[in-house]
PDB file of N, CA and C in Angstrom:
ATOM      1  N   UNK A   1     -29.892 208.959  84.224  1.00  0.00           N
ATOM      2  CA  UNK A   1     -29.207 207.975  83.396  1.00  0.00           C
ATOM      3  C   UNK A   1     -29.368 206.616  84.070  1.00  0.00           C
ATOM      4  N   UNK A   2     -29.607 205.661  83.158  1.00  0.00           N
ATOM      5  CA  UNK A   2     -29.827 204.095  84.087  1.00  0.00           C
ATOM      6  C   UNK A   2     -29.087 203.676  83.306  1.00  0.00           C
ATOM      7  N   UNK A   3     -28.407 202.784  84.385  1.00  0.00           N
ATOM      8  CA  UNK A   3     -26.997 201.946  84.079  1.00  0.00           C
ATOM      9  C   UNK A   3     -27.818 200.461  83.890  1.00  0.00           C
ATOM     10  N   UNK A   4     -27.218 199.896  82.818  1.00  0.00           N
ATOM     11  CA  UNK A   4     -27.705 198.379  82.868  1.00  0.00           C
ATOM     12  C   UNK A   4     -26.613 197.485  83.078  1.00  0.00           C
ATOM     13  N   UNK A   5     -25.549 197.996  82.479  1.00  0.00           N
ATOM     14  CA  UNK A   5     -24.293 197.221  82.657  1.00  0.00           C
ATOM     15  C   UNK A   5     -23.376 197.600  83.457  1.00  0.00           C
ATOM     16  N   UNK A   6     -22.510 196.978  84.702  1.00  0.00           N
ATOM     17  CA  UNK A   6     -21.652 197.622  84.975  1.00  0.00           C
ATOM     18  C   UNK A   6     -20.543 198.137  84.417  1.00  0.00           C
ATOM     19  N   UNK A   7     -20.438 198.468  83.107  1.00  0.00           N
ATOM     20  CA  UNK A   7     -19.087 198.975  82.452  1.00  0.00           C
ATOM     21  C   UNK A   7     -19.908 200.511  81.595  1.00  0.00           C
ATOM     22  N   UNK A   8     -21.263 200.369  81.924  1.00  0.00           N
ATOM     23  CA  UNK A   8     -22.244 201.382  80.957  1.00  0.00           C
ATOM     24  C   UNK A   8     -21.203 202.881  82.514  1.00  0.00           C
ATOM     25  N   UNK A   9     -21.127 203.092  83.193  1.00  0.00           N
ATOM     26  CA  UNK A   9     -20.574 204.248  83.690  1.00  0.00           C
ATOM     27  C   UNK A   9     -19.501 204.488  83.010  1.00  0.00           C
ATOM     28  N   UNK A  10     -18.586 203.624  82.747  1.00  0.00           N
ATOM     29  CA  UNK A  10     -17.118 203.810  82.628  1.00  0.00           C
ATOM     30  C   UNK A  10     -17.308 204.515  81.200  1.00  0.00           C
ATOM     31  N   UNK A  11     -18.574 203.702  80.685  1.00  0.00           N
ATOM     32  CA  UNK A  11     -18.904 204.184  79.040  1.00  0.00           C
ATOM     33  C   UNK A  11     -19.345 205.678  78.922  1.00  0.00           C
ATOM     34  N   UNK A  12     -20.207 206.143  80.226  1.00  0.00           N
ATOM     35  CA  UNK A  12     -20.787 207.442  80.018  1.00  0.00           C
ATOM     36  C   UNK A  12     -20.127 208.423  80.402  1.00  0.00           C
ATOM     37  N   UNK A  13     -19.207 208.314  81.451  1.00  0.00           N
ATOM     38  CA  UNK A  13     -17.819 209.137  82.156  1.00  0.00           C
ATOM     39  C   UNK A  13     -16.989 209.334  81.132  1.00  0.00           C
ATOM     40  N   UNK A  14     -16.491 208.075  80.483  1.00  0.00           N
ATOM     41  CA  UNK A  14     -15.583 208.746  79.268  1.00  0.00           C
ATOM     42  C   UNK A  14     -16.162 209.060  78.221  1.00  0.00           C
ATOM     43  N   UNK A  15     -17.274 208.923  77.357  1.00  0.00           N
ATOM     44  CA  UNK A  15     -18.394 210.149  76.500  1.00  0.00           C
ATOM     45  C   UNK A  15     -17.896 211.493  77.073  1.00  0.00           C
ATOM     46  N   UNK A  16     -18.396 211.447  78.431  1.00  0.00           N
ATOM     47  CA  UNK A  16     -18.717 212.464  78.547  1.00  0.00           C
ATOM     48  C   UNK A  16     -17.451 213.781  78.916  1.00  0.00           C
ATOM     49  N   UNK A  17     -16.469 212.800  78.938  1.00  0.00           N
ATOM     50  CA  UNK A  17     -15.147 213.906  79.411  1.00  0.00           C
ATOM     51  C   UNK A  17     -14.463 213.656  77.999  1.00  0.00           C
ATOM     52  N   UNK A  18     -14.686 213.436  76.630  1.00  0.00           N
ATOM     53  CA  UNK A  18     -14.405 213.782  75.379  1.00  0.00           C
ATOM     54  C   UNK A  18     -13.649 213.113  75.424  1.00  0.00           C
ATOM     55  N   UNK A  19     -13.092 211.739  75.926  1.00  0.00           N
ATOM     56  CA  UNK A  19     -12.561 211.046  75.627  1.00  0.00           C
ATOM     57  C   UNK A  19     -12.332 209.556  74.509  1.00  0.00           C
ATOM     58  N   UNK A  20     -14.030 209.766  74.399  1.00  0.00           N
ATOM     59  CA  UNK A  20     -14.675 208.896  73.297  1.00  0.00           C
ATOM     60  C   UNK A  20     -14.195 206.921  73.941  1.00  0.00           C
ATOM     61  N   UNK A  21     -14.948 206.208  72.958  1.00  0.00           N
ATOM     62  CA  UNK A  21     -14.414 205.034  73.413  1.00  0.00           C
ATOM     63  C   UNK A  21     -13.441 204.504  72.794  1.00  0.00           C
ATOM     64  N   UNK A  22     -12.639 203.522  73.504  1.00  0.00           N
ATOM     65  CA  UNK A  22     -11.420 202.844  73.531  1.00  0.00           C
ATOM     66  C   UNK A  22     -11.948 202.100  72.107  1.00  0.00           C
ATOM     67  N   UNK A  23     -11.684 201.888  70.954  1.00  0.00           N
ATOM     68  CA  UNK A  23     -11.507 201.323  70.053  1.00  0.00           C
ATOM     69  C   UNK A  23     -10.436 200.608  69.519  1.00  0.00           C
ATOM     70  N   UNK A  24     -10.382 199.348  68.790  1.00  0.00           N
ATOM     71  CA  UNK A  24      -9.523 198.641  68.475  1.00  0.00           C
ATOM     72  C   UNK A  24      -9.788 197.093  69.279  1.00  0.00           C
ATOM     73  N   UNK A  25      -8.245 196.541  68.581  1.00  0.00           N
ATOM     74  CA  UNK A  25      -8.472 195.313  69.277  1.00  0.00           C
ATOM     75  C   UNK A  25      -8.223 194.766  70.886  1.00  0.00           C
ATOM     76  N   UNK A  26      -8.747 194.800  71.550  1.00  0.00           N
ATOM     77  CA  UNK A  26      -8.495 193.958  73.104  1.00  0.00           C
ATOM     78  C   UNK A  26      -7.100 193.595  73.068  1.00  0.00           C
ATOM     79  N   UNK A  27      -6.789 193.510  74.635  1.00  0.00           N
ATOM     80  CA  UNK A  27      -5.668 193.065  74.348  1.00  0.00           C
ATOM     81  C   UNK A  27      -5.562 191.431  74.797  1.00  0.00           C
ATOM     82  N   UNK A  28      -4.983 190.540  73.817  1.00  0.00           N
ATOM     83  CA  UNK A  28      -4.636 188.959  74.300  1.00  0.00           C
ATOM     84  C   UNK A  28      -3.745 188.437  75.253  1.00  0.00           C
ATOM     85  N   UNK A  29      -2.895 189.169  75.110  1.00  0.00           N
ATOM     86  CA  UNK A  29      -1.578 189.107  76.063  1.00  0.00           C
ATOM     87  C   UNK A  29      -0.460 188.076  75.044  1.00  0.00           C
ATOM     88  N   UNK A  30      -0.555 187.975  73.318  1.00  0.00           N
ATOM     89  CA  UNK A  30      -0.033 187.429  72.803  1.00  0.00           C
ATOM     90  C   UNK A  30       1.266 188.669  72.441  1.00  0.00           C
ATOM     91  N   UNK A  31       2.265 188.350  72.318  1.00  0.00           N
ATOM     92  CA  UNK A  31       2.944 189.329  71.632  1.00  0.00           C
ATOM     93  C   UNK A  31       3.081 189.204  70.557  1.00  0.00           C
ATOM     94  N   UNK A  32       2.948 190.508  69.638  1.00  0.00           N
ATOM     95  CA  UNK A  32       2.476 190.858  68.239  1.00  0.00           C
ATOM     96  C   UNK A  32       4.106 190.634  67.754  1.00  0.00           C
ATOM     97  N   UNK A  33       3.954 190.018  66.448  1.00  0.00           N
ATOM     98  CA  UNK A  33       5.231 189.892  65.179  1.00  0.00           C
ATOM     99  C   UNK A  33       5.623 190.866  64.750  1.00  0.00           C
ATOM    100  N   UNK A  34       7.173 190.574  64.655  1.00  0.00           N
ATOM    101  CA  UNK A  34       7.785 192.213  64.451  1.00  0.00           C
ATOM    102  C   UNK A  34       8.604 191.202  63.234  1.00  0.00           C
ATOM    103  N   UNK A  35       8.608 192.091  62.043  1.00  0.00           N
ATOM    104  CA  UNK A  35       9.645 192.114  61.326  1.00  0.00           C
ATOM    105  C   UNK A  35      10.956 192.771  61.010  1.00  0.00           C
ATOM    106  N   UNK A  36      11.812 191.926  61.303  1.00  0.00           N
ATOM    107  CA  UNK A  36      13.692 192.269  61.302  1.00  0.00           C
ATOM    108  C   UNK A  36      14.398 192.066  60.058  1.00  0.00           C
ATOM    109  N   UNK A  37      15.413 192.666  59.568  1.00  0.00           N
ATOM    110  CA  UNK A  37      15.891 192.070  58.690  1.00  0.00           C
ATOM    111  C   UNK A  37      17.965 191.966  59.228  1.00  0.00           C
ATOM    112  N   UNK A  38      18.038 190.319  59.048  1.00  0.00           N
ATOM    113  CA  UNK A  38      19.037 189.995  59.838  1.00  0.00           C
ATOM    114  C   UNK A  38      20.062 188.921  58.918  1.00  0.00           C
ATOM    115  N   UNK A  39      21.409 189.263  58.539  1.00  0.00           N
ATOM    116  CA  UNK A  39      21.645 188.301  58.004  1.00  0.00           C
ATOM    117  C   UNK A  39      21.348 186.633  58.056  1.00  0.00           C
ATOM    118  N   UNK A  40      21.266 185.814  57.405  1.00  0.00           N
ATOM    119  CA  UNK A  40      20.715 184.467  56.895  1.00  0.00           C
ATOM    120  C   UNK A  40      21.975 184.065  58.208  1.00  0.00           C
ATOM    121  N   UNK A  41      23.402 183.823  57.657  1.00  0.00           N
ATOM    122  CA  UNK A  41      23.997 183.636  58.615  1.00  0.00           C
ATOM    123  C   UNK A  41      23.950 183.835  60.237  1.00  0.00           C
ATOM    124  N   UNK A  42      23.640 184.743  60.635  1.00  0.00           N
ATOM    125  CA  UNK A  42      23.510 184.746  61.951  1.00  0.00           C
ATOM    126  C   UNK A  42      22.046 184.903  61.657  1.00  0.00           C
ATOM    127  N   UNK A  43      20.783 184.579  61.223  1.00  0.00           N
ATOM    128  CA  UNK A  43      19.952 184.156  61.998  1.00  0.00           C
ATOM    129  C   UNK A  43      19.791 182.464  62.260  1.00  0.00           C
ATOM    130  N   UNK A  44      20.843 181.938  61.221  1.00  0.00           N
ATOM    131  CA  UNK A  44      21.019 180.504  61.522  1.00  0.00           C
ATOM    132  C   UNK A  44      21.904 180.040  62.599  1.00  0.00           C
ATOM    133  N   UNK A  45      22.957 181.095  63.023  1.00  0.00           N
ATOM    134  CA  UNK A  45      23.640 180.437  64.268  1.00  0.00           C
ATOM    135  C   UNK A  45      22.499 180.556  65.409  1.00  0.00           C
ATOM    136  N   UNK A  46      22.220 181.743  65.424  1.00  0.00           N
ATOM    137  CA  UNK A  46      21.037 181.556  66.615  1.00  0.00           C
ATOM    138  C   UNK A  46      19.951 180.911  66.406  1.00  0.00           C
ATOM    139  N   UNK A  47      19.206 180.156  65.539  1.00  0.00           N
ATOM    140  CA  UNK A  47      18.539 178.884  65.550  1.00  0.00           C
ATOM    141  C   UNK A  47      19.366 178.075  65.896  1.00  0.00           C
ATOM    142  N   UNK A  48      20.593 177.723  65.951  1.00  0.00           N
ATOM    143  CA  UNK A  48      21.073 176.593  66.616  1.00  0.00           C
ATOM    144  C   UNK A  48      21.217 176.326  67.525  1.00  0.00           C
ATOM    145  N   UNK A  49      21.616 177.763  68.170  1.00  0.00           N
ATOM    146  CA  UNK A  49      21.983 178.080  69.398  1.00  0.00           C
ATOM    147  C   UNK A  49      20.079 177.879  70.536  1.00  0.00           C
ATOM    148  N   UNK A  50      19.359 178.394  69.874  1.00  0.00           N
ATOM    149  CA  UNK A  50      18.200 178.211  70.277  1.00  0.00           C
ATOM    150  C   UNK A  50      17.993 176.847  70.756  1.00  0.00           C
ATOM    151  N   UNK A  51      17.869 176.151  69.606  1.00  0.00           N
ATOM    152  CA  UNK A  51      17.795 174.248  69.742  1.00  0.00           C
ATOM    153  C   UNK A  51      18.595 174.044  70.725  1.00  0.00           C
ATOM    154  N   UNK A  52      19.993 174.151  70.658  1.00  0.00           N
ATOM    155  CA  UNK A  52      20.960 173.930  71.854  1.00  0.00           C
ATOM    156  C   UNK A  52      19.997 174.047  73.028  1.00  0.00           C
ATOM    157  N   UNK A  53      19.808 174.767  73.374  1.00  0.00           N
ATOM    158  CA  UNK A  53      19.004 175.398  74.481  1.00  0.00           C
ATOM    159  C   UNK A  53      17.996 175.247  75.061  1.00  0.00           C
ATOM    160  N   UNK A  54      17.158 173.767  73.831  1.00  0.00           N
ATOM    161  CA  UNK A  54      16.269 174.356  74.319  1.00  0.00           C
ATOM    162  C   UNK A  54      14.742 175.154  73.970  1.00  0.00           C
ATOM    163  N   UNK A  55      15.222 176.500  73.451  1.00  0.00           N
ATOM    164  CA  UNK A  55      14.301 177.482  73.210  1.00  0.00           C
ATOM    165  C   UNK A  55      13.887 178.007  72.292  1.00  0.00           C
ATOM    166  N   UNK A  56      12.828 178.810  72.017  1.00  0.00           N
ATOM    167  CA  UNK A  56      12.679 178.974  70.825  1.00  0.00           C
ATOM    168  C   UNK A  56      13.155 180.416  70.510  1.00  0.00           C
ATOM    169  N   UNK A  57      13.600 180.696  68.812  1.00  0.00           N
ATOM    170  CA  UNK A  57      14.373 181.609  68.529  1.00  0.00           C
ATOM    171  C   UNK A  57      14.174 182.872  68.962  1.00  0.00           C
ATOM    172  N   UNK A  58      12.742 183.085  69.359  1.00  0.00           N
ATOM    173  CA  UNK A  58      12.454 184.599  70.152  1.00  0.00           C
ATOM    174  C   UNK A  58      12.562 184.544  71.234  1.00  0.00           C
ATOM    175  N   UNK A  59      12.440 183.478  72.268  1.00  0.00           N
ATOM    176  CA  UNK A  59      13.018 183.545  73.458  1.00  0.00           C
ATOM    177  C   UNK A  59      15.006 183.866  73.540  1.00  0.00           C
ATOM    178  N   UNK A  60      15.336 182.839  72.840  1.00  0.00           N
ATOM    179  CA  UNK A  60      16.456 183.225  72.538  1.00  0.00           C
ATOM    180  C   UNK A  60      16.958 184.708  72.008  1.00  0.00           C
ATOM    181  N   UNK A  61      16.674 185.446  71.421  1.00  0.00           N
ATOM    182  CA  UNK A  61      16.853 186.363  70.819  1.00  0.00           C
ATOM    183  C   UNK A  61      16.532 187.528  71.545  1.00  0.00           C
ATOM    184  N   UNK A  62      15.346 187.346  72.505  1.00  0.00           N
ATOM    185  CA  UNK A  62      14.891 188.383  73.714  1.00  0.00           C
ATOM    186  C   UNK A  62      15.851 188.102  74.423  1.00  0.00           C
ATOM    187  N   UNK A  63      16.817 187.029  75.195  1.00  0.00           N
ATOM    188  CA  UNK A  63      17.543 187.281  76.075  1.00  0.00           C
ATOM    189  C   UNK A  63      18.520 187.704  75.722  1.00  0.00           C
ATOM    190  N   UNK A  64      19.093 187.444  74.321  1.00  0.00           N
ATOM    191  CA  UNK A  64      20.686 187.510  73.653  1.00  0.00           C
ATOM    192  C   UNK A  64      20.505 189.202  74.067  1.00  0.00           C
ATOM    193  N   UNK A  65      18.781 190.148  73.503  1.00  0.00           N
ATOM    194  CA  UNK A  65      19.116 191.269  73.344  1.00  0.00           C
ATOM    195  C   UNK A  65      19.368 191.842  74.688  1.00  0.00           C
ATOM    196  N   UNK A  66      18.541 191.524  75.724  1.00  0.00           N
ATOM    197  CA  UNK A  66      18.628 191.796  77.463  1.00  0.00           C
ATOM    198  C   UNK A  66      20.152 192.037  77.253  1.00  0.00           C
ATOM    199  N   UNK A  67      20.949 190.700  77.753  1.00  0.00           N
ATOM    200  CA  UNK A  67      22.308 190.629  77.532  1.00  0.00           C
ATOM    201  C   UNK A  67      23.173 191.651  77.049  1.00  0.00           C
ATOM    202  N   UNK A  68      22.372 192.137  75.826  1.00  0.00           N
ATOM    203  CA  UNK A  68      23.450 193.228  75.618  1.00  0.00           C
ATOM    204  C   UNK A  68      23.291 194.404  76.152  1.00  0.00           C
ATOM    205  N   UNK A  69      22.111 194.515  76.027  1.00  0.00           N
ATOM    206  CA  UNK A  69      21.600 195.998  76.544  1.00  0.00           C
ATOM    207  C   UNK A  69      22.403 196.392  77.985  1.00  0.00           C
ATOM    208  N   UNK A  70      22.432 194.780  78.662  1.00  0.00           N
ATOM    209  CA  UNK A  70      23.035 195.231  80.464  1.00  0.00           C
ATOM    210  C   UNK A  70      24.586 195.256  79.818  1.00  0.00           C
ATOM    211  N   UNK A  71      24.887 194.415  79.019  1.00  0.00           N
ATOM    212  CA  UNK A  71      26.954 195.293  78.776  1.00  0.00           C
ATOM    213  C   UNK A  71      26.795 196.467  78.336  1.00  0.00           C
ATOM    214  N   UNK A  72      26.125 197.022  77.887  1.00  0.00           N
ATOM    215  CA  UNK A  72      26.547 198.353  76.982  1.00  0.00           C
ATOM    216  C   UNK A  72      26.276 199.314  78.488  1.00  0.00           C
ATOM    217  N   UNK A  73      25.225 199.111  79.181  1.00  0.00           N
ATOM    218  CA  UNK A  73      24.983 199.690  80.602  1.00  0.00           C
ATOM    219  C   UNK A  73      26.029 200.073  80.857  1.00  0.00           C
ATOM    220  N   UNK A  74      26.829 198.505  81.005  1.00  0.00           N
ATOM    221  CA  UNK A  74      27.450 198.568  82.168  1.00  0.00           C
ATOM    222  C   UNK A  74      28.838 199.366  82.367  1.00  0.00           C
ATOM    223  N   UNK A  75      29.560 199.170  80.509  1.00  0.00           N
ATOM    224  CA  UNK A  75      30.432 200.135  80.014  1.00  0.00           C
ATOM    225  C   UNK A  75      30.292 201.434  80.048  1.00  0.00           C
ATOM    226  N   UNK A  76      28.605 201.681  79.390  1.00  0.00           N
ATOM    227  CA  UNK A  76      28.739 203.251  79.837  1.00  0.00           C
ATOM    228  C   UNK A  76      28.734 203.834  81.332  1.00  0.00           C
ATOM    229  N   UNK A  77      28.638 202.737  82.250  1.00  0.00           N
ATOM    230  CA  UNK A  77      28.491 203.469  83.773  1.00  0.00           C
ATOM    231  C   UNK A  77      30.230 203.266  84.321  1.00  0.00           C
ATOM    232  N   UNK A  78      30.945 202.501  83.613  1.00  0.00           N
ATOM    233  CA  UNK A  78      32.213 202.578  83.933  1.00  0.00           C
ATOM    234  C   UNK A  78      33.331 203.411  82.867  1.00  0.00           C
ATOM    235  N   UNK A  79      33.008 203.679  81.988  1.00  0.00           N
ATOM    236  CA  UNK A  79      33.874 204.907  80.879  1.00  0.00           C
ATOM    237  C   UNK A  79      32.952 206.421  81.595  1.00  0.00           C
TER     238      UNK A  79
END
């Protein structure tokens, strides 16, 4: 077997252990859009709250969720 590329092994190792090739898209390192459905009302306090801040509503909204996730922790490690 002659390799021309260095990634042509990685290509013939996984052929060959039936793993086939990695297909699809690469990854960007963008994070992909998720659709929520959230009342109008509170998705407008937290746009405000965002601006307040600063940040934008998915930054905001990733930390609001952090935030909760560590209270609910923290209740269930103390009940």
């Amino acid at each position: 077997m002659l390799l021309h590329h260095p990634l042509d092994f990685l290509y013939y190792s996984c052929y060959n252990l039936g793993m086939g090739l990695r297909t699809g898209r690469p990854r960007t390192g963008i994070k992909p859009n998720t659709s929520i459905r959230i009342d109008l009302d509170i998705l407008h306090q937290a746009r405000i709250a965002a601006v307040i801040q600063k940040k934008t509503l998915g930054q905001w909204l990733e930390e609001a969720i952090q935030e909760k996730i560590k209270r609910e922790q923290k209740v269930r490690k103390e009940g």
